[in-house]
C-alpha atoms as a PDB file:
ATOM      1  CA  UNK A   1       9.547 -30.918  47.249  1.00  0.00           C
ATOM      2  CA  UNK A   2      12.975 -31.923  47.854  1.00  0.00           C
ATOM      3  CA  UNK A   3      13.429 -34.310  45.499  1.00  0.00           C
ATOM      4  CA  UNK A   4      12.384 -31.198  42.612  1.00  0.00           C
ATOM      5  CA  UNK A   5      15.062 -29.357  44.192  1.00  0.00           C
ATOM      6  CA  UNK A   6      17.578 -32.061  43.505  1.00  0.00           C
ATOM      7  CA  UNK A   7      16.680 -32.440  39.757  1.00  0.00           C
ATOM      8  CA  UNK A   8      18.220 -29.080  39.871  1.00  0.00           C
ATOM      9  CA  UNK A   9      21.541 -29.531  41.201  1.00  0.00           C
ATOM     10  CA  UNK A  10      22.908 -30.909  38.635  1.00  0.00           C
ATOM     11  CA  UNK A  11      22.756 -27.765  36.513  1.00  0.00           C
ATOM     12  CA  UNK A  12      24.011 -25.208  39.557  1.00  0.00           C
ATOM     13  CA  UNK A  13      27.779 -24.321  39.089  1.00  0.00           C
ATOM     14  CA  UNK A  14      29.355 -23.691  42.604  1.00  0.00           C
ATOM     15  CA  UNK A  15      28.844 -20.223  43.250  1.00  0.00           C
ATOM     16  CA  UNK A  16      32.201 -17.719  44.081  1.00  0.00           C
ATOM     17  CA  UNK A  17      31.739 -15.509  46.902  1.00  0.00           C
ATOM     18  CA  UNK A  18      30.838 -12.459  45.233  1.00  0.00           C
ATOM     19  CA  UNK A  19      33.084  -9.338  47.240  1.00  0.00           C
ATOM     20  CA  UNK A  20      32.383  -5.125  46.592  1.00  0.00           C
ATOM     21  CA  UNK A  21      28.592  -6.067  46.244  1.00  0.00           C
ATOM     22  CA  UNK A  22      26.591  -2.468  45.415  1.00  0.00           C
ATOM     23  CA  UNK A  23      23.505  -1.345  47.552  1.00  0.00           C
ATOM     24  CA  UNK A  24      20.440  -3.173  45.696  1.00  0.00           C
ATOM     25  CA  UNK A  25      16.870  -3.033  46.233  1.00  0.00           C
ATOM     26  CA  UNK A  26      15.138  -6.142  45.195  1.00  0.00           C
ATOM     27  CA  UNK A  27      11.562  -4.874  44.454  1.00  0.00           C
ATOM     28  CA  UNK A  28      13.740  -2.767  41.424  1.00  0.00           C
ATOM     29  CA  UNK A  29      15.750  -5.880  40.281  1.00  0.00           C
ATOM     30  CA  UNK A  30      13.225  -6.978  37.570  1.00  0.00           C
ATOM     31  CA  UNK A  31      13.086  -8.231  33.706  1.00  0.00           C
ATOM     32  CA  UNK A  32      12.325  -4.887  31.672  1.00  0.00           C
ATOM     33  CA  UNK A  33       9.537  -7.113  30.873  1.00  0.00           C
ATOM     34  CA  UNK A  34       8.205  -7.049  34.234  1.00  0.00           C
ATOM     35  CA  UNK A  35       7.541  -3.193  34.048  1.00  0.00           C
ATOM     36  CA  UNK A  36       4.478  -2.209  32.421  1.00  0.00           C
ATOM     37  CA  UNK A  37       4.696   0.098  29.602  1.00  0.00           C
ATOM     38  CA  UNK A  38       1.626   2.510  31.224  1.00  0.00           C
ATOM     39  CA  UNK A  39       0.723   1.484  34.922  1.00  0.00           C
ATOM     40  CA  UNK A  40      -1.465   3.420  37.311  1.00  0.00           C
ATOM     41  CA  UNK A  41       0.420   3.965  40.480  1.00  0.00           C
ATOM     42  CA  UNK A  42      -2.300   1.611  41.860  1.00  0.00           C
ATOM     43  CA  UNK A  43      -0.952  -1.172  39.862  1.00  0.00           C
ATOM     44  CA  UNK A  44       2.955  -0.051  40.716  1.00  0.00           C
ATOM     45  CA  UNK A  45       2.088  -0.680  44.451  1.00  0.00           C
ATOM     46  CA  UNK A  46       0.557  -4.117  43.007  1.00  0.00           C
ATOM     47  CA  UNK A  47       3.648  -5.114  41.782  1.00  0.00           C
ATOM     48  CA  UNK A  48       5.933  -4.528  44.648  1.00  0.00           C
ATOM     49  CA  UNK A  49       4.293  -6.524  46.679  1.00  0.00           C
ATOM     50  CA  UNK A  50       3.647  -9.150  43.944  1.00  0.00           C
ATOM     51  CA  UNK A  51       7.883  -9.580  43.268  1.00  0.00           C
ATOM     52  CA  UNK A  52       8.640 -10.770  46.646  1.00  0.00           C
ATOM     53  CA  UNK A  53       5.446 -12.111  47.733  1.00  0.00           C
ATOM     54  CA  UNK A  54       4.993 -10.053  51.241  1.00  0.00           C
ATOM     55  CA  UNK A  55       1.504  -9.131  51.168  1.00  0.00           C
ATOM     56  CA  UNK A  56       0.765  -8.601  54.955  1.00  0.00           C
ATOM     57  CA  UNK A  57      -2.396 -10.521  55.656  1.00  0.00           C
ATOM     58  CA  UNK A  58      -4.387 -10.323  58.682  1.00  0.00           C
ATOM     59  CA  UNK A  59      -4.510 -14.185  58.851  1.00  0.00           C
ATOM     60  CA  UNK A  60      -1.704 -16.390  61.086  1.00  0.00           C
ATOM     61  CA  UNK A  61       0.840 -17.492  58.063  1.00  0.00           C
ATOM     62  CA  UNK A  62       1.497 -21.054  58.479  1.00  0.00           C
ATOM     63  CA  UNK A  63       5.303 -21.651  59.681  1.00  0.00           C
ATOM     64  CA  UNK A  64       7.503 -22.457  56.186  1.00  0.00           C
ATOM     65  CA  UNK A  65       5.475 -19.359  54.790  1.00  0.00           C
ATOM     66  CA  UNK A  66       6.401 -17.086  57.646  1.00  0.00           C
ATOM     67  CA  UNK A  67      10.023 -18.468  57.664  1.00  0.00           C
ATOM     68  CA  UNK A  68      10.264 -17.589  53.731  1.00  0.00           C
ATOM     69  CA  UNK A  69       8.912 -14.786  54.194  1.00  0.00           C
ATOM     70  CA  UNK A  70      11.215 -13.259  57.116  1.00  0.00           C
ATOM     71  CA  UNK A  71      14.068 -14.640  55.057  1.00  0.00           C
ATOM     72  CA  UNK A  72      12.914 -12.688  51.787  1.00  0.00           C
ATOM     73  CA  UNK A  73      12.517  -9.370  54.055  1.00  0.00           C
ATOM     74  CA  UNK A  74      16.372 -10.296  55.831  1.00  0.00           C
ATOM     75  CA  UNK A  75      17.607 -11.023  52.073  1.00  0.00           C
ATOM     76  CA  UNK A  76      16.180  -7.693  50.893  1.00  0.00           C
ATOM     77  CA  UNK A  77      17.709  -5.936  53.810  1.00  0.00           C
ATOM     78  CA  UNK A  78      21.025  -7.074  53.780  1.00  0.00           C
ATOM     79  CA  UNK A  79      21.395  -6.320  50.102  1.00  0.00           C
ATOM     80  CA  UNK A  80      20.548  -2.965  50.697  1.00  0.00           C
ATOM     81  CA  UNK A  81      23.180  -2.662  53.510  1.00  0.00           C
ATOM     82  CA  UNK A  82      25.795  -4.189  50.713  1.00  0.00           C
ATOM     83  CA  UNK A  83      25.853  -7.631  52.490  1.00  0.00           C
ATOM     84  CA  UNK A  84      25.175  -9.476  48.870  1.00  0.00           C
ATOM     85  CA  UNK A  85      26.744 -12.645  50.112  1.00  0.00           C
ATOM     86  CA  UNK A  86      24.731 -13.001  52.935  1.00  0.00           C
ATOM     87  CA  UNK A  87      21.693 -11.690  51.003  1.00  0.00           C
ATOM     88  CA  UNK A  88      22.381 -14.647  48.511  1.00  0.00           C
ATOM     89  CA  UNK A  89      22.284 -16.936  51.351  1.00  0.00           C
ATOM     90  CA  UNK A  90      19.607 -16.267  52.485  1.00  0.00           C
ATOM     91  CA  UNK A  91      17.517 -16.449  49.030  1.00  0.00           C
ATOM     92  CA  UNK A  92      19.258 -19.432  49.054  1.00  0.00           C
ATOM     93  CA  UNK A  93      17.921 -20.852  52.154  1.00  0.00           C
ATOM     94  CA  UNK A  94      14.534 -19.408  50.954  1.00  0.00           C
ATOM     95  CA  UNK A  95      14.564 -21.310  48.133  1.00  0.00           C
ATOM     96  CA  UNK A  96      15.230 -24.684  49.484  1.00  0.00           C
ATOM     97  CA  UNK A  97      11.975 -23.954  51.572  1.00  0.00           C
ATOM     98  CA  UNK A  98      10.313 -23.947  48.283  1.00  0.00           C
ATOM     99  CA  UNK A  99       9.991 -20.420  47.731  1.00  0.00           C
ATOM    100  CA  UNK A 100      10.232 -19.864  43.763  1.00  0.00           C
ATOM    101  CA  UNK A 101      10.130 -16.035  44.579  1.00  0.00           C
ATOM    102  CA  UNK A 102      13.749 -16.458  45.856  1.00  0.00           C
ATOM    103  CA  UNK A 103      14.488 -18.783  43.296  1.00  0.00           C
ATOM    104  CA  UNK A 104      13.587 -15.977  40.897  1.00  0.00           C
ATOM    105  CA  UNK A 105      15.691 -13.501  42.769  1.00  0.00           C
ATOM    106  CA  UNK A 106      18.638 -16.015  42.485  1.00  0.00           C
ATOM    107  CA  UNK A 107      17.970 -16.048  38.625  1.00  0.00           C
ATOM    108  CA  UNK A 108      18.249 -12.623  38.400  1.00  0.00           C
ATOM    109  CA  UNK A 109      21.249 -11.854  40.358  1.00  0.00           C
ATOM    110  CA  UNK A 110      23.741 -14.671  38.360  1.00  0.00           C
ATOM    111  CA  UNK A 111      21.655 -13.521  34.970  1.00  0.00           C
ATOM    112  CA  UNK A 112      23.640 -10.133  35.957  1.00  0.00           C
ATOM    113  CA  UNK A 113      20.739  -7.915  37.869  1.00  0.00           C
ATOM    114  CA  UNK A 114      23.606  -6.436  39.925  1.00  0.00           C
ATOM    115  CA  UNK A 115      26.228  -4.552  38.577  1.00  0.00           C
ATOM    116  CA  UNK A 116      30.278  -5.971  39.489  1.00  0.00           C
ATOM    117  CA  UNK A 117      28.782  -9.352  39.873  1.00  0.00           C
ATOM    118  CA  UNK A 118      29.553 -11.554  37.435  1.00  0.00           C
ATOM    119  CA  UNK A 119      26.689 -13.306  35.262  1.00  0.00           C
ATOM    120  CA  UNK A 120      26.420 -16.825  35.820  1.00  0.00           C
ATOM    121  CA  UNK A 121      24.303 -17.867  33.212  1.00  0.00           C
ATOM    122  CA  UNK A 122      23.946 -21.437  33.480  1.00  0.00           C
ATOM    123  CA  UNK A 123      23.266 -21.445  37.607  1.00  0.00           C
ATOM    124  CA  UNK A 124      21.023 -18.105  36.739  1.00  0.00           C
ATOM    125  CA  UNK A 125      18.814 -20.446  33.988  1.00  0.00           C
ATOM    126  CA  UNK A 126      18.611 -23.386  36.666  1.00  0.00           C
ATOM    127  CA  UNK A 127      17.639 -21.236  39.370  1.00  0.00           C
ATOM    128  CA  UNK A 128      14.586 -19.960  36.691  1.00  0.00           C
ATOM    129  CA  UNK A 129      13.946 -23.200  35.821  1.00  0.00           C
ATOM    130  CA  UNK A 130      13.524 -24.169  39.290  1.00  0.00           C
ATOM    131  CA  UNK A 131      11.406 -21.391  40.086  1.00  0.00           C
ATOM    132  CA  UNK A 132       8.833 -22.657  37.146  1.00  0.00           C
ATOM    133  CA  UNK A 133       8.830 -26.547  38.844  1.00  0.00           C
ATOM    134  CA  UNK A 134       7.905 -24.765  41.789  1.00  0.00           C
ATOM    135  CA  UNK A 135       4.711 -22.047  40.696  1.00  0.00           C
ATOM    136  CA  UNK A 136       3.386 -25.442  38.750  1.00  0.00           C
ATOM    137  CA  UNK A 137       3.683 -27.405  41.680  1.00  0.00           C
ATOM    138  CA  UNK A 138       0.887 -25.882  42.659  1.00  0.00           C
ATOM    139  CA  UNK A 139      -3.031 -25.371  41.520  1.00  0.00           C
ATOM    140  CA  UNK A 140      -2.692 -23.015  38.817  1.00  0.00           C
ATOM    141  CA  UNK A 141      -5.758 -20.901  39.648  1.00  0.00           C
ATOM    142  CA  UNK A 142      -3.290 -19.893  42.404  1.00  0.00           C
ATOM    143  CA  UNK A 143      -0.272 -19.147  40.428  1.00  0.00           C
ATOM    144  CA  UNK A 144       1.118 -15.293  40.771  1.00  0.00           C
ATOM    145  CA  UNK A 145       1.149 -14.294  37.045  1.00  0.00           C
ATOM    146  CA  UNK A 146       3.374 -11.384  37.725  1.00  0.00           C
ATOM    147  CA  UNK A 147       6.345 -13.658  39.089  1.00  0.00           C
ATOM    148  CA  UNK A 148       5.597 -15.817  36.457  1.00  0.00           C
ATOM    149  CA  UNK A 149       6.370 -13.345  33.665  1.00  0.00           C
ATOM    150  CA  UNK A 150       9.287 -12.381  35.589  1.00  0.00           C
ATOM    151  CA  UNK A 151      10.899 -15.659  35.332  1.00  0.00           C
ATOM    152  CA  UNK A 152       9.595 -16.317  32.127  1.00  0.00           C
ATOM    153  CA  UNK A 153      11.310 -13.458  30.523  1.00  0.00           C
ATOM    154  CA  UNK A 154      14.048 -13.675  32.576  1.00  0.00           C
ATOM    155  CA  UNK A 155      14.765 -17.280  30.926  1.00  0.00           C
ATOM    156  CA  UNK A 156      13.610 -15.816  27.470  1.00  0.00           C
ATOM    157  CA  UNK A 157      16.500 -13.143  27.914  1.00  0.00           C
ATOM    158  CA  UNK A 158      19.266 -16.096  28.775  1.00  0.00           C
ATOM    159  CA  UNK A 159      18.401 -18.092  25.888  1.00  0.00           C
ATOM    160  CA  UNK A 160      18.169 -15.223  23.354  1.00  0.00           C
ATOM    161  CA  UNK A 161      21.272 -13.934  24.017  1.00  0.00           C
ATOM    162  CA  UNK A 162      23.401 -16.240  26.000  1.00  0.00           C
ATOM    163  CA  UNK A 163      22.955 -19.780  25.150  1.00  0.00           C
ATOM    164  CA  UNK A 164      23.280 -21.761  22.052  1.00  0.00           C
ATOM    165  CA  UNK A 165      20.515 -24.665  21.208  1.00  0.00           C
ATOM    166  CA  UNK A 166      23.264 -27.638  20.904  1.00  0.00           C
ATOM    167  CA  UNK A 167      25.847 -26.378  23.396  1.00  0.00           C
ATOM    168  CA  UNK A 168      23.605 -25.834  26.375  1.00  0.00           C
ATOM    169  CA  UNK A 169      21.511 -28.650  25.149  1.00  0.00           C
ATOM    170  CA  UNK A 170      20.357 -30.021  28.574  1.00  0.00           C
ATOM    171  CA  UNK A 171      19.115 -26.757  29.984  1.00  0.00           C
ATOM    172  CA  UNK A 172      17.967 -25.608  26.749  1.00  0.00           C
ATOM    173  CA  UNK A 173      15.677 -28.694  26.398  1.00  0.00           C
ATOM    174  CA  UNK A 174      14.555 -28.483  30.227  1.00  0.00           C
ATOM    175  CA  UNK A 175      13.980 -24.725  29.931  1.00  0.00           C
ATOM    176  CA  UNK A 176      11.875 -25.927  26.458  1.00  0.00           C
ATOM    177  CA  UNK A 177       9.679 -28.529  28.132  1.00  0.00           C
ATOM    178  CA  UNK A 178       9.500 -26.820  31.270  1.00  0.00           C
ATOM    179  CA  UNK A 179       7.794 -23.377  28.913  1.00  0.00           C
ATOM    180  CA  UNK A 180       5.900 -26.119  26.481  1.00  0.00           C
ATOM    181  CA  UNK A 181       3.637 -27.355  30.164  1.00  0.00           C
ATOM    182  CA  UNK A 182       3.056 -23.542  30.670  1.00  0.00           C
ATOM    183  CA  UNK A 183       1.923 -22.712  27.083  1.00  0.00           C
ATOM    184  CA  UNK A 184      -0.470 -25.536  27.170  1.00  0.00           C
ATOM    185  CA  UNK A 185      -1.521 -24.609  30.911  1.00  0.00           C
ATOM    186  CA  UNK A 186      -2.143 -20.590  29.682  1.00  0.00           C
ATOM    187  CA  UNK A 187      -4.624 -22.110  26.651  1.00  0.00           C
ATOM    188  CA  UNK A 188      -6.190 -24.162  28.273  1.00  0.00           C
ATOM    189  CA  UNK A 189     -10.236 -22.395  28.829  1.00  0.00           C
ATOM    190  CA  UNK A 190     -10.564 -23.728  32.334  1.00  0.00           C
ATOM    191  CA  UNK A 191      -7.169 -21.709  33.363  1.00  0.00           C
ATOM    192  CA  UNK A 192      -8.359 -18.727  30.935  1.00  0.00           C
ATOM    193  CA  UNK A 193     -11.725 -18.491  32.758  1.00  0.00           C
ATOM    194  CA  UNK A 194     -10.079 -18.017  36.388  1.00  0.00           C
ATOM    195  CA  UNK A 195      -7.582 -15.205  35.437  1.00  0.00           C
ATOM    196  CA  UNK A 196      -7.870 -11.871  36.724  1.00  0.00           C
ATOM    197  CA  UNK A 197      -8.593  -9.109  34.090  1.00  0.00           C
ATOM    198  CA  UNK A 198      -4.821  -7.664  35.055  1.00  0.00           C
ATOM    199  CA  UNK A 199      -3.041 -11.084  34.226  1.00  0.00           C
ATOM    200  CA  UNK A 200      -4.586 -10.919  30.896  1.00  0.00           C
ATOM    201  CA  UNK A 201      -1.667  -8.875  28.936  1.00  0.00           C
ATOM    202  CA  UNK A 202       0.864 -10.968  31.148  1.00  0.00           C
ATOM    203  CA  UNK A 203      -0.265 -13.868  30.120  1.00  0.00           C
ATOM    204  CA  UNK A 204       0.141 -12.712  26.547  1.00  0.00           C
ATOM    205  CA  UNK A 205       3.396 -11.459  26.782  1.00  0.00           C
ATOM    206  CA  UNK A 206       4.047 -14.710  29.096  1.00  0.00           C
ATOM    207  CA  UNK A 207       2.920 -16.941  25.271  1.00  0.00           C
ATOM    208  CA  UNK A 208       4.931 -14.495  23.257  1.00  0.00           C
ATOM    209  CA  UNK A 209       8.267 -14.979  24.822  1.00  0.00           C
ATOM    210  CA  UNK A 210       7.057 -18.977  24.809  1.00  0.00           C
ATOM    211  CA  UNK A 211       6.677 -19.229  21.694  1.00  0.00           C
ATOM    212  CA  UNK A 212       9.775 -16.921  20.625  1.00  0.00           C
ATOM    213  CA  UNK A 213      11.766 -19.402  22.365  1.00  0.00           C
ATOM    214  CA  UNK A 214      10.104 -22.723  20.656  1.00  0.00           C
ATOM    215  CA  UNK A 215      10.156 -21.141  17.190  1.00  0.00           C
ATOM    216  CA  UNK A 216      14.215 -20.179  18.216  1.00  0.00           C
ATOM    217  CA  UNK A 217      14.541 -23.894  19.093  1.00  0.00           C
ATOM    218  CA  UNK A 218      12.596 -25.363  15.764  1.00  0.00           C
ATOM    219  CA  UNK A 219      14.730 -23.206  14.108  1.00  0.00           C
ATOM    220  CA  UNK A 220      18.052 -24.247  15.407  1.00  0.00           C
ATOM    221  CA  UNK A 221      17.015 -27.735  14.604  1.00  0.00           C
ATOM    222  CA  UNK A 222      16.619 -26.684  10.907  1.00  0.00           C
ATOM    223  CA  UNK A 223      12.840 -27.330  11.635  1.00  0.00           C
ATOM    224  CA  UNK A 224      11.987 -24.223   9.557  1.00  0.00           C
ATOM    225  CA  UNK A 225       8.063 -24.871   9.049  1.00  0.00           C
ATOM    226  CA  UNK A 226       7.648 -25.546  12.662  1.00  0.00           C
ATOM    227  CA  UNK A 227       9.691 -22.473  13.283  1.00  0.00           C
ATOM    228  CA  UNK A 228       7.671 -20.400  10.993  1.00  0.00           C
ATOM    229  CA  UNK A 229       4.792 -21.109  12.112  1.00  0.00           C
ATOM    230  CA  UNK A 230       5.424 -20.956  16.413  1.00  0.00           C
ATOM    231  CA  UNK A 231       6.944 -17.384  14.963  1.00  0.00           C
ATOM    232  CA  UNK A 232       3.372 -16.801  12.947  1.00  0.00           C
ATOM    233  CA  UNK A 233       2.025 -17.719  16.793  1.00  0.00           C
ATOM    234  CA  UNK A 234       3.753 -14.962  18.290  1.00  0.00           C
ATOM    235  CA  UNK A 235       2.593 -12.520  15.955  1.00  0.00           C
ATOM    236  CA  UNK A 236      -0.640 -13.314  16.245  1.00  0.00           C
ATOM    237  CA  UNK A 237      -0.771 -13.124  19.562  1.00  0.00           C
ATOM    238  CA  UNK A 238      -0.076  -9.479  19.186  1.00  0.00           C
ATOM    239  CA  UNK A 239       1.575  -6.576  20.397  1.00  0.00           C
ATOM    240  CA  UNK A 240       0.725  -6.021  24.405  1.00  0.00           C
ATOM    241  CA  UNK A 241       2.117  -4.001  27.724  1.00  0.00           C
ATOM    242  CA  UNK A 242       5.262  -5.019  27.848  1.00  0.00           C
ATOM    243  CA  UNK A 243       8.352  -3.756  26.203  1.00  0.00           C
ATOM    244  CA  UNK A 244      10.101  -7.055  25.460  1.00  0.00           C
ATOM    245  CA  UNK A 245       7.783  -9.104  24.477  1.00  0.00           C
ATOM    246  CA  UNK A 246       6.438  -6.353  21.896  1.00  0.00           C
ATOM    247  CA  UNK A 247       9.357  -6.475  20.038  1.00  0.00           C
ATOM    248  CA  UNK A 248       9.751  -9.885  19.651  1.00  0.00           C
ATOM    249  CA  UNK A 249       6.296  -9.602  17.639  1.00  0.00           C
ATOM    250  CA  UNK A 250       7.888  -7.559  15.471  1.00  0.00           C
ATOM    251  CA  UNK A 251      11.125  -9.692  15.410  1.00  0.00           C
ATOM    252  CA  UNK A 252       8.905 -13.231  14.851  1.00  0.00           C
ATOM    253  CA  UNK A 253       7.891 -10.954  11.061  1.00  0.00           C
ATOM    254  CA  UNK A 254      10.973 -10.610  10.066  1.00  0.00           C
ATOM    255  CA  UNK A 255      12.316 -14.382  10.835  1.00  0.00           C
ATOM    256  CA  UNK A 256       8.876 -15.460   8.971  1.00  0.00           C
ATOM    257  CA  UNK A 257      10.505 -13.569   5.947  1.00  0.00           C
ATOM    258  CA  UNK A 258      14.150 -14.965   6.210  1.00  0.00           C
ATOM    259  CA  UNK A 259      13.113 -18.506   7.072  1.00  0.00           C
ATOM    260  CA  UNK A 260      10.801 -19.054   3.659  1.00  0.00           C
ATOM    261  CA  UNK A 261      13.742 -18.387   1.942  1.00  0.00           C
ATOM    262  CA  UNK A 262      15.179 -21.224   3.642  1.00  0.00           C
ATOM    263  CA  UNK A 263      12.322 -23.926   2.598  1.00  0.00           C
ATOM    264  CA  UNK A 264      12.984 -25.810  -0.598  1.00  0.00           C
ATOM    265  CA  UNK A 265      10.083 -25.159  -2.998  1.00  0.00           C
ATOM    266  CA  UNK A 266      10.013 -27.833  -5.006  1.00  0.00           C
ATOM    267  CA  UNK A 267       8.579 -31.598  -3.731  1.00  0.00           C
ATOM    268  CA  UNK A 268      11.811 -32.846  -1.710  1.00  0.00           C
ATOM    269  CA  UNK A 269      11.464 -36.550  -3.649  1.00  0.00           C
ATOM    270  CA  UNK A 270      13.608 -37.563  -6.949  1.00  0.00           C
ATOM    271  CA  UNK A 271      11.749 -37.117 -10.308  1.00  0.00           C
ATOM    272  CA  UNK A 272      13.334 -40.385 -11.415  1.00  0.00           C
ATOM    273  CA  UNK A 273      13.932 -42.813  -8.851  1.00  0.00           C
ATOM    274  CA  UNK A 274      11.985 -41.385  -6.231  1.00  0.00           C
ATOM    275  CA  UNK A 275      14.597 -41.176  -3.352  1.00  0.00           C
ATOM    276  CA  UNK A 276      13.022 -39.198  -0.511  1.00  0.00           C
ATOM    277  CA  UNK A 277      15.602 -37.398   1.344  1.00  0.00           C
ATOM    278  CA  UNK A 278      15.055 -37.174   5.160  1.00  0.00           C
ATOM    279  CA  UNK A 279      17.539 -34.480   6.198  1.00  0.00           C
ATOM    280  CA  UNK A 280      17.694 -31.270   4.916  1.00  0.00           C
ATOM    281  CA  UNK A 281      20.804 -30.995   4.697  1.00  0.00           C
ATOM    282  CA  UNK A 282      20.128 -33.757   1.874  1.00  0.00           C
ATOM    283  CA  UNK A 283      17.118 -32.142   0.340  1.00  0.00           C
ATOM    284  CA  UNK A 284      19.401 -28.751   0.031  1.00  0.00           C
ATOM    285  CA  UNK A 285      21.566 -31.277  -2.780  1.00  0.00           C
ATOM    286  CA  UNK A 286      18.646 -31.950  -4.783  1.00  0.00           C
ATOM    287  CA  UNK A 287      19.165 -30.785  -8.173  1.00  0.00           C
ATOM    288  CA  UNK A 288      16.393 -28.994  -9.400  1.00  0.00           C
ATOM    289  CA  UNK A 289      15.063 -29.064 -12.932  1.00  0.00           C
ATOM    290  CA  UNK A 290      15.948 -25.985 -14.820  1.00  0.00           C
ATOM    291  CA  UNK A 291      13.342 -26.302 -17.085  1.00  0.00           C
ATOM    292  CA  UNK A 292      10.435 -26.576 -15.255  1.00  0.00           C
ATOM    293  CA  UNK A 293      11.690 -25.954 -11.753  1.00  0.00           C
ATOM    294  CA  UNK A 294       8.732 -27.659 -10.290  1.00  0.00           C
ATOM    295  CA  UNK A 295      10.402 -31.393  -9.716  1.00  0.00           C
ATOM    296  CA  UNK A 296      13.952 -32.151  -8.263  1.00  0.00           C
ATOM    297  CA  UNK A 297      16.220 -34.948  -8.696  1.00  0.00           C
ATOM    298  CA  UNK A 298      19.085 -36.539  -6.365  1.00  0.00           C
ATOM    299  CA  UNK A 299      21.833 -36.975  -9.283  1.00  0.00           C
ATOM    300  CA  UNK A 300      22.885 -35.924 -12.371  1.00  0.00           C
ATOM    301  CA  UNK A 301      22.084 -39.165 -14.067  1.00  0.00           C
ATOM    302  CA  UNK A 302      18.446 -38.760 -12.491  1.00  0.00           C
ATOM    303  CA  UNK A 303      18.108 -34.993 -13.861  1.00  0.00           C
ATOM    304  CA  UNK A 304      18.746 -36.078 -17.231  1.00  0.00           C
ATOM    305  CA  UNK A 305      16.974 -38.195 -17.612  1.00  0.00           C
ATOM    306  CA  UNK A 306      14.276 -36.117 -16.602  1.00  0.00           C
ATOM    307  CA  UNK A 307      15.728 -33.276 -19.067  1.00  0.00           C
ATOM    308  CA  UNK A 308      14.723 -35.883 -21.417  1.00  0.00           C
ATOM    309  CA  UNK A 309      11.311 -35.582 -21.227  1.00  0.00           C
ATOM    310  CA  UNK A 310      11.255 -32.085 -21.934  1.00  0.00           C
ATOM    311  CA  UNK A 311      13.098 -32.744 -25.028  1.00  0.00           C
ATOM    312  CA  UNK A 312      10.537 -35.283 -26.590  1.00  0.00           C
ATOM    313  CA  UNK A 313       7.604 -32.887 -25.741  1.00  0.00           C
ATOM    314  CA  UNK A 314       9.108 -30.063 -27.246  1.00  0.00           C
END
């Protein structure tokens, strides 16, 4: 357990105390995705309890779970009585007990879930990340798909709209391998056959922002079949409950369209000599034959002579 925590720390700025904090209620500091387009107020009772994990069982809770969870319930209450540093430290402390609840929590706050706090968004992507290494720590038959979504789509959100692929390369690629285990955990029939009937559109929404964020990542690499076709994934996947995640199934359509016009449609090899390219940025230089425009070739000394083969069959 510790030694999970520590692959973390590398990628946690030093946090600023934050001063002024505003009264916040943590059971309403959630993704949009995390609220349910329609939702009997059955289910809305579901999910408070499901975001910070304090079910009240009749059952003794073993001592780290009934430490975490009187933290969570002090954190909670001291950011409603505007004590947001010592709410943070306490989610903090929750945390490093293994709680990826409070890991969550700490992802939302620096991703900007309270208002006059500055976003951290590189300590608010860790914290996410370390919230996932901590739900697939253990069996997944027992993970809470709710808080899963919520940190899912909280890391979607970052690396949307905050990050860049080659700038933020080392969290981008953990964030990416750390999503690629849950994808192939969520299709796997053994996992599908254990979930409850009311994880089902989470789970879905769960793949879409997934495979949004792959298809982003193929794409910045210049990967554009890949890219086209994790985006042809999301869209197949379909539309579901949640907000976010339905959009980006309409967004993953319109990349389809703009990254076709992006793949060369000719065979990426020289008519004449038979140079193979392996970059695209080399296979963009191809010349292609404007005669035929079915073959290519990698100089103009190689598309005449080409050229000159439509001459002698005309």
């Amino acid at each position: 357990m510790r030694a999970c925590l520590y692959n973390f720390a590398g990628l946690l700025k030093k946090q600023q105390k934050i001063e002024k904090p505003q009264t916040v209620n943590f059971r309403t500091l959630v993704p949009e995705d995390f609220e349910e387009l329609s939702s009997s107020s059955s289910s809305e009772s579901n999910r408070g309890s499901s975001i910070l994990n304090l079910q009240k069982k009749k059952d003794v809770l073993p001592p780290v779970v009934s430490q975490v969870t009187t933290l969570l319930c002090e954190a909670e209450s001291k950011a409603t009585s505007k004590d947001f540093a010592k709410s943070v430290e306490l989610l903090e402390k929750a945390t490093t007990l293994g709680s990826a609840c409070a890991a969550a929590k700490l992802g939302l706050v620096y991703r900007g879930g309270v208002s006059d706090v500055n976003p951290d968004y590189p300590s608010s992507a860790a914290y996410y990340l370390l919230a996932l290494k901590l739900i697939y720590m253990i069996p997944n038959e027992k993970w809470d798909v709710s808080l899963l979504l919520e940190v899912i789509a909280g890391l979607s959100e970052i690396f949307r709209n905050q990050m860049h692929r080659k700038k933020d390369d080392d969290i981008w690629m953990t964030g990416i391998r750390a999503m690629r285990h849950i994808e192939s955990t969520l299709q796997d029939p053994a996992v599908i056959k254990k979930l409850k009937q009311s994880d089902f559109q989470k789970c879905r929404a769960i793949r879409i922002h997934i495979n949004y964020c792959l298809a982003m990542t193929a794409e910045a690499d210049q990967e554009y079949d890949e890219a086209i076709r994790l985006y042809e994934t999301c869209k197949r996947i379909g539309e579901c409950n949640f907000k976010t995640a339905n959009k980006l199934v309409n967004k993953s359509q319109s990349k389809m369209k703009e990254l076709k016009s992006k793949i060369p449609k000719v065979k990426p090899i020289c008519v004449s000599c038979d140079y193979e390219p392996k970059e695209l940025s080399d296979i963009w230089k191809l010349l292609v034959c404007s005669k035929c425009q079915v073959v290519a070739a990698c100089s103009r000394e190689c598309l005449t002579a080409h050229l000159a083969t439509h001459t002698k069959k005309s």
